[in-house]
PDB file of N, CA and C in Angstrom:
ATOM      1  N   UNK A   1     -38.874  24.012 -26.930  1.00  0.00           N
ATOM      2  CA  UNK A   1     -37.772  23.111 -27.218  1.00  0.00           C
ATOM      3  C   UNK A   1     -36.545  23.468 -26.381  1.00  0.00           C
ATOM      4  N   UNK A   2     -36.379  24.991 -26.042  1.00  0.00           N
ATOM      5  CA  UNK A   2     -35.337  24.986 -25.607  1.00  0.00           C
ATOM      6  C   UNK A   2     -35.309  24.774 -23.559  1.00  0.00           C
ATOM      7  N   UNK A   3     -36.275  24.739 -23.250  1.00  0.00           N
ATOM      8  CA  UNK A   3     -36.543  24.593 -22.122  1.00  0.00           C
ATOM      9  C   UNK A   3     -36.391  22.615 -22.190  1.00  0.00           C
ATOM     10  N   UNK A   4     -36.736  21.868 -22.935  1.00  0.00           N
ATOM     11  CA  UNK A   4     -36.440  20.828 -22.789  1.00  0.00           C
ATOM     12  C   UNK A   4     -34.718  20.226 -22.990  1.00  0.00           C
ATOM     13  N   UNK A   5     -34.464  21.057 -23.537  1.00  0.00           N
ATOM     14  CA  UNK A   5     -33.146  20.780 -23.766  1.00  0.00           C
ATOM     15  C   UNK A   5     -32.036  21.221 -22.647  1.00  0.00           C
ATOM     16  N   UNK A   6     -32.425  21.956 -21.753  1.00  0.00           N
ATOM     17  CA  UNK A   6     -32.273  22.765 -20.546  1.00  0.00           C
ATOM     18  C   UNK A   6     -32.491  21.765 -19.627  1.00  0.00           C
ATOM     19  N   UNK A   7     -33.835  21.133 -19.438  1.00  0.00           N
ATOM     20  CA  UNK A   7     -33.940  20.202 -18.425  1.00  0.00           C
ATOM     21  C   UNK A   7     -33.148  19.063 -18.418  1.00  0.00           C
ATOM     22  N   UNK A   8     -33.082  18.112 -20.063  1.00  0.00           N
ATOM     23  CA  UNK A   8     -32.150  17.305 -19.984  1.00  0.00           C
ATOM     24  C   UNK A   8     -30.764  17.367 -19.568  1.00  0.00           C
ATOM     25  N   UNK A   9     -30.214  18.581 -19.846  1.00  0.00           N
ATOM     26  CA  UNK A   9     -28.352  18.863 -19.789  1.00  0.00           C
ATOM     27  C   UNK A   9     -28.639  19.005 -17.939  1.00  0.00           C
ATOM     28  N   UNK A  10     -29.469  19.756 -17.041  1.00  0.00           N
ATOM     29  CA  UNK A  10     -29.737  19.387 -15.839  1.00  0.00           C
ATOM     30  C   UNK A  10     -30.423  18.114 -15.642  1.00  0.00           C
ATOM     31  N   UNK A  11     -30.317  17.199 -15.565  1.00  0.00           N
ATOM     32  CA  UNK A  11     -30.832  15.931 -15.337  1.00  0.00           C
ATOM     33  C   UNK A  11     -32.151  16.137 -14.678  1.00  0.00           C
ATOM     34  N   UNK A  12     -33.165  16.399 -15.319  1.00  0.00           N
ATOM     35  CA  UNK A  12     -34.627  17.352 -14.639  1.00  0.00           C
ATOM     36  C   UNK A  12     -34.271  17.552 -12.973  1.00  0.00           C
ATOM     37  N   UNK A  13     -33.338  18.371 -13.100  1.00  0.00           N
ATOM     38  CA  UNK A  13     -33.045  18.709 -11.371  1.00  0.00           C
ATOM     39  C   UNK A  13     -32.393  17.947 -10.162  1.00  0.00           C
ATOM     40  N   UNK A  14     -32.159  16.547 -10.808  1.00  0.00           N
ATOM     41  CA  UNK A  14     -31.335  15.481 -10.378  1.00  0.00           C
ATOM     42  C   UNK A  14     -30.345  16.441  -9.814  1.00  0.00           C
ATOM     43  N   UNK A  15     -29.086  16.504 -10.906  1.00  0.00           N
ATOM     44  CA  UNK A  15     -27.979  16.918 -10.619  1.00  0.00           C
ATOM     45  C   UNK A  15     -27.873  18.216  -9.387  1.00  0.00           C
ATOM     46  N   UNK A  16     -28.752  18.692  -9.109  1.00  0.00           N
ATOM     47  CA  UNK A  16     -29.102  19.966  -8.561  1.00  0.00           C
ATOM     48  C   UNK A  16     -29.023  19.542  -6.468  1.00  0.00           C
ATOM     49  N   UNK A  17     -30.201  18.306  -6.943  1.00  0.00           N
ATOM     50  CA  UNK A  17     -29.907  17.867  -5.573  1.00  0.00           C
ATOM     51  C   UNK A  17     -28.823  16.911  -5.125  1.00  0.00           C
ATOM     52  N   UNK A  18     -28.156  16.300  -6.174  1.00  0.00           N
ATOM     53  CA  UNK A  18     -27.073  15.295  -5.747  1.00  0.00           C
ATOM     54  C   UNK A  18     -25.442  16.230  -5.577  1.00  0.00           C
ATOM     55  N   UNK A  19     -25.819  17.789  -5.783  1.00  0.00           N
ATOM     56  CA  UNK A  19     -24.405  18.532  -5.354  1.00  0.00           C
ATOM     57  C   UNK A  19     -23.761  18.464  -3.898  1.00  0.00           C
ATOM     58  N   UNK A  20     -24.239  17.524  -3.395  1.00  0.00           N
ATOM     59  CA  UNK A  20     -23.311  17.888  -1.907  1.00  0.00           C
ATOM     60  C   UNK A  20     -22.472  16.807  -2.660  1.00  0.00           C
ATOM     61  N   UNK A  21     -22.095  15.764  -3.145  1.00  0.00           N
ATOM     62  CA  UNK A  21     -21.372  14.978  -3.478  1.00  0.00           C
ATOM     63  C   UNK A  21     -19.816  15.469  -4.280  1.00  0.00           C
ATOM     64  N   UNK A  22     -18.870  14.850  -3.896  1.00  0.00           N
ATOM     65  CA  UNK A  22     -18.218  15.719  -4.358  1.00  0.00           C
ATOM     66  C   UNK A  22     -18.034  14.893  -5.954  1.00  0.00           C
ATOM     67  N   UNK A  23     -16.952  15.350  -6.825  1.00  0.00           N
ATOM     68  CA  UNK A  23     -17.100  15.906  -7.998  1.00  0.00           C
ATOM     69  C   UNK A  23     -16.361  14.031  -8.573  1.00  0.00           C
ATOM     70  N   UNK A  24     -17.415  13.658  -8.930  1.00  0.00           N
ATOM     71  CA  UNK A  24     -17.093  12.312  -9.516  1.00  0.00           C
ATOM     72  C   UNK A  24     -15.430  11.596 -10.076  1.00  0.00           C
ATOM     73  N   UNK A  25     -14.774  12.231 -10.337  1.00  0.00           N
ATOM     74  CA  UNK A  25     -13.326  12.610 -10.984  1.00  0.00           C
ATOM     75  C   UNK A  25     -12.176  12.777  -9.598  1.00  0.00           C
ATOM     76  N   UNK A  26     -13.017  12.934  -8.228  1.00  0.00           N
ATOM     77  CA  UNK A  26     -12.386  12.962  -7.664  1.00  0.00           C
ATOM     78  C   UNK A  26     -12.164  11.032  -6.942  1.00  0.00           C
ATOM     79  N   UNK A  27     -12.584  10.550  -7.406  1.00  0.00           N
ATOM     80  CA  UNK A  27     -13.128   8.825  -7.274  1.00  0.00           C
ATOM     81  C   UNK A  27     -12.042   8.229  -7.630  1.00  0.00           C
ATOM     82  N   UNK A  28     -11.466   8.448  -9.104  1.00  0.00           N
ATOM     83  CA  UNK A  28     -10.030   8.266  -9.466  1.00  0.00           C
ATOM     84  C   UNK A  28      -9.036   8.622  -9.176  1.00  0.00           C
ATOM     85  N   UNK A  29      -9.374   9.867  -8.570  1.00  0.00           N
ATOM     86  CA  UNK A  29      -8.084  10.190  -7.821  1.00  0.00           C
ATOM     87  C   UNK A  29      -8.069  10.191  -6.516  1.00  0.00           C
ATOM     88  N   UNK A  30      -8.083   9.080  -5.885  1.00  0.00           N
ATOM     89  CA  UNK A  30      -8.373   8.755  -4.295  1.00  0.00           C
ATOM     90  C   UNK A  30      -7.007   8.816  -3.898  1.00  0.00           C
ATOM     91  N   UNK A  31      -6.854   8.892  -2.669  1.00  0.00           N
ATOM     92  CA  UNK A  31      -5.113   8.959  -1.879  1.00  0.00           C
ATOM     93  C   UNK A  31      -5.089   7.659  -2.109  1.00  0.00           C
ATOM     94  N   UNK A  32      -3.952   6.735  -2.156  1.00  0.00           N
ATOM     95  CA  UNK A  32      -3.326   5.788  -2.164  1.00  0.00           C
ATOM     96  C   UNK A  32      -3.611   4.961  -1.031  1.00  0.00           C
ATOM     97  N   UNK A  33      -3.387   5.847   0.325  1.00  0.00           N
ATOM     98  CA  UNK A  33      -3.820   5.115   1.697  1.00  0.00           C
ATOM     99  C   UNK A  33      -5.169   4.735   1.859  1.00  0.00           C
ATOM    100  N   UNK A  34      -6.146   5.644   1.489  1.00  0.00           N
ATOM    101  CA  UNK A  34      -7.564   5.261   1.265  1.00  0.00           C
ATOM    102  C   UNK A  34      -7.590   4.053   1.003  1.00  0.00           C
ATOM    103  N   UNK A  35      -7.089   3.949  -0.580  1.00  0.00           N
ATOM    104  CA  UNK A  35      -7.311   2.669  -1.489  1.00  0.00           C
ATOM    105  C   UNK A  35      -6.754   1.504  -0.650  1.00  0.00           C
ATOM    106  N   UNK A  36      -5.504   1.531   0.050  1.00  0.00           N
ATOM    107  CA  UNK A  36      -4.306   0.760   0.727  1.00  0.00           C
ATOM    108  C   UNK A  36      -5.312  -0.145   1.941  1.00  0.00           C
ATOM    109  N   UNK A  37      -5.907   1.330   2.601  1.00  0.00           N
ATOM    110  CA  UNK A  37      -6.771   0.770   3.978  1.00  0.00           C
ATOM    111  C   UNK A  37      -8.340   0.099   3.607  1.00  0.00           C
ATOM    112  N   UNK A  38      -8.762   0.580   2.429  1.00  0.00           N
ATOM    113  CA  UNK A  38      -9.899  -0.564   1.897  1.00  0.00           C
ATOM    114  C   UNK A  38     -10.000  -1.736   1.288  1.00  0.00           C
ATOM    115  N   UNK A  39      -8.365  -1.777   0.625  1.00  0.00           N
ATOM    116  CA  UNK A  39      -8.286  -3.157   0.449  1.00  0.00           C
ATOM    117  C   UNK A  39      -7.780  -4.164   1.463  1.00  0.00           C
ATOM    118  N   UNK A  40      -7.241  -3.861   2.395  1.00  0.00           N
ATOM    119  CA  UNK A  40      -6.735  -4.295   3.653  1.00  0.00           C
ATOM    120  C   UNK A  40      -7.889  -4.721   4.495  1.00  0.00           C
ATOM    121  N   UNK A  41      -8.693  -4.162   4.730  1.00  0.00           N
ATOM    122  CA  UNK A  41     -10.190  -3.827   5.572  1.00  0.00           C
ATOM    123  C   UNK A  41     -10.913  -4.814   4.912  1.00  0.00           C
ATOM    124  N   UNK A  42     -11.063  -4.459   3.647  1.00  0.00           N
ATOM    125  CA  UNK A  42     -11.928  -5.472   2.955  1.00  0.00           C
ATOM    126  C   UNK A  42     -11.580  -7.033   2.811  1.00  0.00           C
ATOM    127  N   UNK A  43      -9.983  -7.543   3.306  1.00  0.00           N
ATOM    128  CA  UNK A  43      -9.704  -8.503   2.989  1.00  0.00           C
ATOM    129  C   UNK A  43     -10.003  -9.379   4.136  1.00  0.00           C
ATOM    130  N   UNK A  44     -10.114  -8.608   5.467  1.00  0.00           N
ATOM    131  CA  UNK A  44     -10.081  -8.805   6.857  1.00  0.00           C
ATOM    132  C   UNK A  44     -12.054  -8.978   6.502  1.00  0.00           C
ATOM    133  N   UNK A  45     -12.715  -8.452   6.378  1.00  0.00           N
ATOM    134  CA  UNK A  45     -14.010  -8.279   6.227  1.00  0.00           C
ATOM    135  C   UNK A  45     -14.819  -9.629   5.427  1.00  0.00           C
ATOM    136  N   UNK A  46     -14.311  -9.835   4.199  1.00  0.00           N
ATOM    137  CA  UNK A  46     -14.537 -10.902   3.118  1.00  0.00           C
ATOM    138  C   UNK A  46     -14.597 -11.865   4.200  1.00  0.00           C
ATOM    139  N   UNK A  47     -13.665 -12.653   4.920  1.00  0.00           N
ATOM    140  CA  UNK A  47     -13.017 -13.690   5.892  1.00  0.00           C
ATOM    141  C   UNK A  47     -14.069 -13.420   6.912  1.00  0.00           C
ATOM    142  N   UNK A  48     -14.443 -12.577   7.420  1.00  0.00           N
ATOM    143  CA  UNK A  48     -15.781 -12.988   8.217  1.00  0.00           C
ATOM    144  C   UNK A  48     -17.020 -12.653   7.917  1.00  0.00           C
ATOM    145  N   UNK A  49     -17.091 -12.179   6.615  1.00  0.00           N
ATOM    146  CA  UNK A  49     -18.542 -11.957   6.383  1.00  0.00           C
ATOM    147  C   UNK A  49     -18.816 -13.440   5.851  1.00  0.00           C
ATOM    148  N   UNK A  50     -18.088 -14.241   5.246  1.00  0.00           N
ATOM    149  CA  UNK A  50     -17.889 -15.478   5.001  1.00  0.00           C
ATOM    150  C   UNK A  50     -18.714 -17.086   5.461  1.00  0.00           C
ATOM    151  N   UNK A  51     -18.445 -15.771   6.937  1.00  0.00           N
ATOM    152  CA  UNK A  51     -18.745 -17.117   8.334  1.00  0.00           C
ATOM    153  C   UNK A  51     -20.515 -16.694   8.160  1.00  0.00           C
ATOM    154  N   UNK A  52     -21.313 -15.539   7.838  1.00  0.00           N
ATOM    155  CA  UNK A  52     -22.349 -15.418   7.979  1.00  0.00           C
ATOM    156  C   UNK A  52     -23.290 -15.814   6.699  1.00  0.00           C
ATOM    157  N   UNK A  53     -22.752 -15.584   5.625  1.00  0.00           N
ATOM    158  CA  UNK A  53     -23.246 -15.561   4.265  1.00  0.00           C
ATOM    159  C   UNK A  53     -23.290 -17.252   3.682  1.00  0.00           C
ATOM    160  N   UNK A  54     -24.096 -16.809   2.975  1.00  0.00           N
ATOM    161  CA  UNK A  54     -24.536 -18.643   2.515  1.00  0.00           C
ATOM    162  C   UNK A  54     -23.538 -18.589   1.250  1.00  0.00           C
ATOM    163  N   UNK A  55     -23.212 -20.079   1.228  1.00  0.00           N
ATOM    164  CA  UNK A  55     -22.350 -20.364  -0.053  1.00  0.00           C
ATOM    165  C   UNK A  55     -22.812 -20.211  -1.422  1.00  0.00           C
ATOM    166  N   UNK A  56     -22.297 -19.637  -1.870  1.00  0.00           N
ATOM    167  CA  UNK A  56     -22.187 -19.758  -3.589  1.00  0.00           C
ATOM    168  C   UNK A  56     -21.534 -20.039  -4.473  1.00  0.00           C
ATOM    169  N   UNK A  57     -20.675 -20.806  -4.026  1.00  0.00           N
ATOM    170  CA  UNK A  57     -19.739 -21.879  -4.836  1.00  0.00           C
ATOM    171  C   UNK A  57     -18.455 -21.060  -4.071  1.00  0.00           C
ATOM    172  N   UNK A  58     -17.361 -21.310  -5.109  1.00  0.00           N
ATOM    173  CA  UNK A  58     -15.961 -20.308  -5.044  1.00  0.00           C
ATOM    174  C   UNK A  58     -15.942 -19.057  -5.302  1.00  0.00           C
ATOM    175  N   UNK A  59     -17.019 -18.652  -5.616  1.00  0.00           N
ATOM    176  CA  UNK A  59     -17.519 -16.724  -6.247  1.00  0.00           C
ATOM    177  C   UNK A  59     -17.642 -16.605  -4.903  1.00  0.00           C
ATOM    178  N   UNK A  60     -18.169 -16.926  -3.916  1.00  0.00           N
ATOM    179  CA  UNK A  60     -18.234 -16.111  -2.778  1.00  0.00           C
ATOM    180  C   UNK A  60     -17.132 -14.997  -1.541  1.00  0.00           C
ATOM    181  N   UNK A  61     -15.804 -15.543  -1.986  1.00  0.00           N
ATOM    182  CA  UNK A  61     -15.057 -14.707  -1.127  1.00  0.00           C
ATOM    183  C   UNK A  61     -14.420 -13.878  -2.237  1.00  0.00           C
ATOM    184  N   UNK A  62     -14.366 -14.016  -3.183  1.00  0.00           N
ATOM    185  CA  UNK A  62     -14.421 -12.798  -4.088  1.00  0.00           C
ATOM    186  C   UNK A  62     -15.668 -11.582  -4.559  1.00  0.00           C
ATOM    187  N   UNK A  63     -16.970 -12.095  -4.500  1.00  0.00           N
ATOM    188  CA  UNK A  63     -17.306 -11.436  -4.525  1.00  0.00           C
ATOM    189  C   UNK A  63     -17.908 -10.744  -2.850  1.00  0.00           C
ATOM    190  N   UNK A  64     -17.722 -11.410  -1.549  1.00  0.00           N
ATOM    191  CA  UNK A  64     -17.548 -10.426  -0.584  1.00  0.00           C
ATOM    192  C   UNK A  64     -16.671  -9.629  -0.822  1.00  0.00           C
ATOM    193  N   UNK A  65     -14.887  -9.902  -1.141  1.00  0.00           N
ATOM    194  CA  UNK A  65     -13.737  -8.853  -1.204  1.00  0.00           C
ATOM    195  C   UNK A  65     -14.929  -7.734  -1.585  1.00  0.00           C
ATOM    196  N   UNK A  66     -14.975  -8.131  -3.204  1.00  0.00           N
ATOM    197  CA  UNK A  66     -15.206  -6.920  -4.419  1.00  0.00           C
ATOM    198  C   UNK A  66     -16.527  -6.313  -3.533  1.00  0.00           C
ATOM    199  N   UNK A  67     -17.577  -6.743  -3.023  1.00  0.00           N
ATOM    200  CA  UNK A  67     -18.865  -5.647  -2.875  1.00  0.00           C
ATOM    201  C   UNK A  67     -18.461  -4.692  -1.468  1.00  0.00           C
ATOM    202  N   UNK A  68     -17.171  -5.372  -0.473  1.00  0.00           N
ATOM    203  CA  UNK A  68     -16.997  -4.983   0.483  1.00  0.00           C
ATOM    204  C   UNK A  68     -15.961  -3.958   0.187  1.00  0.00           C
ATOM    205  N   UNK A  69     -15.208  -3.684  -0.915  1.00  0.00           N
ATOM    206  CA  UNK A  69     -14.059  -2.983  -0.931  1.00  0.00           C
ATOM    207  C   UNK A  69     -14.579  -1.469  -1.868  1.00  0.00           C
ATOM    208  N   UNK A  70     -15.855  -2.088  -2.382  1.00  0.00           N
ATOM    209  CA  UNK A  70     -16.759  -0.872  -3.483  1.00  0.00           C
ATOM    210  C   UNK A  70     -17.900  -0.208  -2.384  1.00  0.00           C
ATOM    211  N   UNK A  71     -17.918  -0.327  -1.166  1.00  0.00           N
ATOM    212  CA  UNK A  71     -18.899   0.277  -0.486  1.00  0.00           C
ATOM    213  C   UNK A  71     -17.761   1.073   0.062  1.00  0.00           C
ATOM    214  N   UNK A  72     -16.554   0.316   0.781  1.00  0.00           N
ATOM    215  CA  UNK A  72     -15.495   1.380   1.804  1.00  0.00           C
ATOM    216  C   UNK A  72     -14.692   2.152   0.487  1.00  0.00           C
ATOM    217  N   UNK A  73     -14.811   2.648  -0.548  1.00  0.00           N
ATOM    218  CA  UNK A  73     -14.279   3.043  -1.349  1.00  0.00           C
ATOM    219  C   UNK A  73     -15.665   3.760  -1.405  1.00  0.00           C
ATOM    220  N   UNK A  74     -16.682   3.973  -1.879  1.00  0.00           N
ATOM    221  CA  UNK A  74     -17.920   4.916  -2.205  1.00  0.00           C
ATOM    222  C   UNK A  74     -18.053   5.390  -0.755  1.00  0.00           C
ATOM    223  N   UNK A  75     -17.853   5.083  -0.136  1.00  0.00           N
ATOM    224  CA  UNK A  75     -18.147   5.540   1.703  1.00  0.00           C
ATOM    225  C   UNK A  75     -16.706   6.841   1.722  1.00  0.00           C
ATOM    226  N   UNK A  76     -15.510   6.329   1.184  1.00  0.00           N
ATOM    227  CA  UNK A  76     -14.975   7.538   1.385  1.00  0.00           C
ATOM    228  C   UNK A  76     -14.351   8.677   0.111  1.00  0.00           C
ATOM    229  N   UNK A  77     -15.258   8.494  -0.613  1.00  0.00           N
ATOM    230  CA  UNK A  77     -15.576   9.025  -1.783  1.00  0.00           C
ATOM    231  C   UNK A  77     -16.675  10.178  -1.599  1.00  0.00           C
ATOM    232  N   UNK A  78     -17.748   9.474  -0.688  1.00  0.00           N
ATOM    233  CA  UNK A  78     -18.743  10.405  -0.711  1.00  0.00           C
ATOM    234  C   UNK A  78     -18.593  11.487   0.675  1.00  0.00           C
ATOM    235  N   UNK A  79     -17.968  10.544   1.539  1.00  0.00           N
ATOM    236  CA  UNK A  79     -17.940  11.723   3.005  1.00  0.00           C
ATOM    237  C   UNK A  79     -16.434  12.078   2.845  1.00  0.00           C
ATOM    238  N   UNK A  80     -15.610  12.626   1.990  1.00  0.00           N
ATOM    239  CA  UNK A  80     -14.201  12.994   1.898  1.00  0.00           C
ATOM    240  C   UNK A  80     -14.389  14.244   2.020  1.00  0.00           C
ATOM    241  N   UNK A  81     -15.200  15.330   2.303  1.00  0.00           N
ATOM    242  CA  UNK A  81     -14.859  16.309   2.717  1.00  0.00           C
ATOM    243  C   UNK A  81     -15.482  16.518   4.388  1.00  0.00           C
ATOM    244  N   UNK A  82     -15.852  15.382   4.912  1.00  0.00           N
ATOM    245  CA  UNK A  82     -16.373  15.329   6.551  1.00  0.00           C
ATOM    246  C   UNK A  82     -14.912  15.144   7.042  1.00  0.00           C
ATOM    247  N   UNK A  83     -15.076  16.354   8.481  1.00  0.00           N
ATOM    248  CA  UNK A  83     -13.874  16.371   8.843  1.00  0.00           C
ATOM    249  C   UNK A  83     -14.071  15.926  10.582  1.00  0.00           C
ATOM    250  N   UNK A  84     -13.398  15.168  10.896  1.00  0.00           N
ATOM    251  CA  UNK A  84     -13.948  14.579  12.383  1.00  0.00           C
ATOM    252  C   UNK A  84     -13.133  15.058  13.649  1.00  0.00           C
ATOM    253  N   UNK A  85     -13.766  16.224  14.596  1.00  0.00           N
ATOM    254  CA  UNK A  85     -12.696  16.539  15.455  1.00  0.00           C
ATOM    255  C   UNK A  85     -12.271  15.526  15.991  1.00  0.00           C
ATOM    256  N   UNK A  86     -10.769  15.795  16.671  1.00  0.00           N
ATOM    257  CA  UNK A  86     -10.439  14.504  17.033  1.00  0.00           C
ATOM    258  C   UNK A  86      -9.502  13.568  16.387  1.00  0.00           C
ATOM    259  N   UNK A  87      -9.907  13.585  15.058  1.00  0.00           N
ATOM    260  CA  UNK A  87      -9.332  12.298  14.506  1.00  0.00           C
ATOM    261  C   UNK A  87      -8.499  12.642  13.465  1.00  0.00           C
ATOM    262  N   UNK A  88      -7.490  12.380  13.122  1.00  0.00           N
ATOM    263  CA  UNK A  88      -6.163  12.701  12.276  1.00  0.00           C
ATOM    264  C   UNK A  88      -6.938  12.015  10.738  1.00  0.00           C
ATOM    265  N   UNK A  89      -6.885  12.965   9.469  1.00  0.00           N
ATOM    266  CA  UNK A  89      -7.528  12.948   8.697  1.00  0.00           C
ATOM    267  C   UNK A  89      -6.957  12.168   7.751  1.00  0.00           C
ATOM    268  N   UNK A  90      -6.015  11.759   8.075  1.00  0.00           N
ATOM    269  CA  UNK A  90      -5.285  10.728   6.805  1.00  0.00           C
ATOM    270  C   UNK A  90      -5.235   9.562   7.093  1.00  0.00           C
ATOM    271  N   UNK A  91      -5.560   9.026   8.394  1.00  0.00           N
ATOM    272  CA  UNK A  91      -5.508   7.584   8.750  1.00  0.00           C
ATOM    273  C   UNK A  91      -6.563   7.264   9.490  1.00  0.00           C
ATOM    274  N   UNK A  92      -7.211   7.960  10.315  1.00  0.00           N
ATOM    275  CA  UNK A  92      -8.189   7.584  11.320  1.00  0.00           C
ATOM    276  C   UNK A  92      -9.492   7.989  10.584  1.00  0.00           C
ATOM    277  N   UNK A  93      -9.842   8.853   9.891  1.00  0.00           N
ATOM    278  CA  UNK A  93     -11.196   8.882   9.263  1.00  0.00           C
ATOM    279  C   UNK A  93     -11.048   8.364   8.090  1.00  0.00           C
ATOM    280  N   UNK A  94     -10.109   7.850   7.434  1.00  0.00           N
ATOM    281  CA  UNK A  94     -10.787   7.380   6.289  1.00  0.00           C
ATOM    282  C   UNK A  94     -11.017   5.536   6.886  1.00  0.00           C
ATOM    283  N   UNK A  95      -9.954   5.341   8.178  1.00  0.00           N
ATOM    284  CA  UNK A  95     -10.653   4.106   8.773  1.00  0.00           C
ATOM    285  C   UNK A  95     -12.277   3.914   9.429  1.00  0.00           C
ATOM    286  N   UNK A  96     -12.101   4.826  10.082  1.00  0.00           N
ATOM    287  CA  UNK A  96     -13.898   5.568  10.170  1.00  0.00           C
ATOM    288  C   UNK A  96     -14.671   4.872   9.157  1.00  0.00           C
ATOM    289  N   UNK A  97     -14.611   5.560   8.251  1.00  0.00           N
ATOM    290  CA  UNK A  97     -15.383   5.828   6.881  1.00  0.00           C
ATOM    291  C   UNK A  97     -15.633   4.187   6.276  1.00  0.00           C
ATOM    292  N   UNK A  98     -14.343   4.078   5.921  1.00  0.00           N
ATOM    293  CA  UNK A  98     -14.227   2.409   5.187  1.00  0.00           C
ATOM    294  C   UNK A  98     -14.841   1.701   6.058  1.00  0.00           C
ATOM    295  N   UNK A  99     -14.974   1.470   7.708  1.00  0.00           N
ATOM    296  CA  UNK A  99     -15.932   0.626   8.504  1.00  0.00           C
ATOM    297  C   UNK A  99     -17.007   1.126   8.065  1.00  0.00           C
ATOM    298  N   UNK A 100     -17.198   2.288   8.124  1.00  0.00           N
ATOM    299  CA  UNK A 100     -18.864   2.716   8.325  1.00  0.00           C
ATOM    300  C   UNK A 100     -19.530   1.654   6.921  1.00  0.00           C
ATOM    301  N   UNK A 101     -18.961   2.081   5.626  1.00  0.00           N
ATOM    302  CA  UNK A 101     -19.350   1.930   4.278  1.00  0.00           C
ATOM    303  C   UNK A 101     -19.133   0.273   4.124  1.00  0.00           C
ATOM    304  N   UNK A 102     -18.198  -0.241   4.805  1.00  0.00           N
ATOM    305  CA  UNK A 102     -18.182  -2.083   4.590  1.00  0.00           C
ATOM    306  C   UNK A 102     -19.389  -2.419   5.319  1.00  0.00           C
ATOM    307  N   UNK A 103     -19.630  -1.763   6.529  1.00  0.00           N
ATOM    308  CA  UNK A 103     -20.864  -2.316   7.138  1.00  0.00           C
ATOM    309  C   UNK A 103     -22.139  -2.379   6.593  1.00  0.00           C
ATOM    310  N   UNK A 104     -22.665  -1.078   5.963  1.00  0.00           N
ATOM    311  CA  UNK A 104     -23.659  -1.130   5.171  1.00  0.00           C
ATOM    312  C   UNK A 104     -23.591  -1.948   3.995  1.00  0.00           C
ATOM    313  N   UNK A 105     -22.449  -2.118   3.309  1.00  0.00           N
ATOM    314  CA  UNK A 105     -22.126  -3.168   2.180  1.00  0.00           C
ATOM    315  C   UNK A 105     -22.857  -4.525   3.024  1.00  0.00           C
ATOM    316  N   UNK A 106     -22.094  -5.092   4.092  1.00  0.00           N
ATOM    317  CA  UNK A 106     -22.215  -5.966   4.458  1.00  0.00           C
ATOM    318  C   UNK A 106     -23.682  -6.758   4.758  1.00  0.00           C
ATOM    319  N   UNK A 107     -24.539  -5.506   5.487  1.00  0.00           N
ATOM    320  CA  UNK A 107     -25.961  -6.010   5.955  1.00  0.00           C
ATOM    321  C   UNK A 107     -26.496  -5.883   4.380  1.00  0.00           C
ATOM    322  N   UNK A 108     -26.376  -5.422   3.109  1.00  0.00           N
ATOM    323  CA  UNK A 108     -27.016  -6.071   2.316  1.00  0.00           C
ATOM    324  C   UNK A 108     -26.739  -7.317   1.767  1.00  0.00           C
ATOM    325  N   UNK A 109     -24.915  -7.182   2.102  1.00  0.00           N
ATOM    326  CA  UNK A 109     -24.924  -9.219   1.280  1.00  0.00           C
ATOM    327  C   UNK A 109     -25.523  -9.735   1.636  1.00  0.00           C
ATOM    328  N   UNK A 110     -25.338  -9.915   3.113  1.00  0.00           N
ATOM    329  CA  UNK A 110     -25.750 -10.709   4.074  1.00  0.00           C
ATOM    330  C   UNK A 110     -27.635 -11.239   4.062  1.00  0.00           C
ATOM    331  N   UNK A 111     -27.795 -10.306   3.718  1.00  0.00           N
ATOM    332  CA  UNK A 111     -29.992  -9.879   3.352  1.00  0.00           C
ATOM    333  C   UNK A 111     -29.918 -10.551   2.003  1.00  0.00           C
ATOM    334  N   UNK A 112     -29.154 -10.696   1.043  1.00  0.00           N
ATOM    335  CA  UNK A 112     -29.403 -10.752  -0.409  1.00  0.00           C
ATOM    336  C   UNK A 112     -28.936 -12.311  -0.403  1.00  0.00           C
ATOM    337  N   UNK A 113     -28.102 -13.098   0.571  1.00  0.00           N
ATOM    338  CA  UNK A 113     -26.895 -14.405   0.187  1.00  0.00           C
ATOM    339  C   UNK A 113     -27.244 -14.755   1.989  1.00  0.00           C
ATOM    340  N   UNK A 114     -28.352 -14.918   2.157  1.00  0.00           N
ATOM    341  CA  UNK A 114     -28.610 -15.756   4.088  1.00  0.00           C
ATOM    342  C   UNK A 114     -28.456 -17.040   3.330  1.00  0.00           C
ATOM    343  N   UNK A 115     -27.829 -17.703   4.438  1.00  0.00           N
ATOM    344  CA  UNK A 115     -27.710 -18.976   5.074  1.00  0.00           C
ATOM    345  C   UNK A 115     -28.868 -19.470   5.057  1.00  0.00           C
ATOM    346  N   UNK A 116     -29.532 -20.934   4.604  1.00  0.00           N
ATOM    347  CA  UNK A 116     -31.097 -21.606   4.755  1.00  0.00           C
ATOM    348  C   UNK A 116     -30.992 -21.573   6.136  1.00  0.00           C
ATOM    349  N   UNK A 117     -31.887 -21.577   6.611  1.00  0.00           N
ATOM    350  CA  UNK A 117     -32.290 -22.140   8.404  1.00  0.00           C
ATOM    351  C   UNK A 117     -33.619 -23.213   8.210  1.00  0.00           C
ATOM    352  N   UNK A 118     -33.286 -24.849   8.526  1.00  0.00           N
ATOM    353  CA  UNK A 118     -34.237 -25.803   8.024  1.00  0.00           C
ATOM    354  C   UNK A 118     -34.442 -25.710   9.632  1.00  0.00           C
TER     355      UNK A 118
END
């Protein structure tokens, strides 16, 4: 019993391999500019992912904003301790980052909400 109770409080070893991540709590407490440059990014992003994505009524440029602004927000959530020579760490990598993470957002809308081709 007590070995099961052991495995559950470790998520059967889950938690063990998902430690490079940093510490969930740190998500809420994102810098301001982060948040500033993903909603900015994402608003610029929504507006042309727009042009590729098939319609879904008036939900559609809201929900590009929202899936595009929750990937560049988890994108620099998860690589916030990657440090990029070169690049000034308060403005240029978390712009980095927020492209990298809208893009991958993006090729799944885009896969999940195509345009018909008759």
């Amino acid at each position: 019993m007590d070995e099961l109770i052991t495995a559950l409080t470790n998520g059967f070893g889950v938690l063990d391999r998902l430690s490079f991540l940093p510490n969930p709590a740190e998500l809420l407490s994102m810098a301001p500019e982060k948040i500033s440059i993903a909603a900015i990014f994402s608003g610029a992003g929504s507006v042309i992912l727009g042009k590729f994505t098939g319609s879904v009524g008036y939900i559609t440029m809201p929900m590009n904003y929202s899936a595009l602004f929750i990937g560049a927000v988890l994108s620099n959530w998860a690589f916030a301790s990657v440090r990029i020579p070169m690049l000034d760490a308060t403005m240029q990598t978390p712009m980095l980052l927020t492209v990298a993470g809208m893009t991958v957002t993006a090729l799944a809308v885009m896969m999940f909400t195509r345009t018909e081709q008759y």
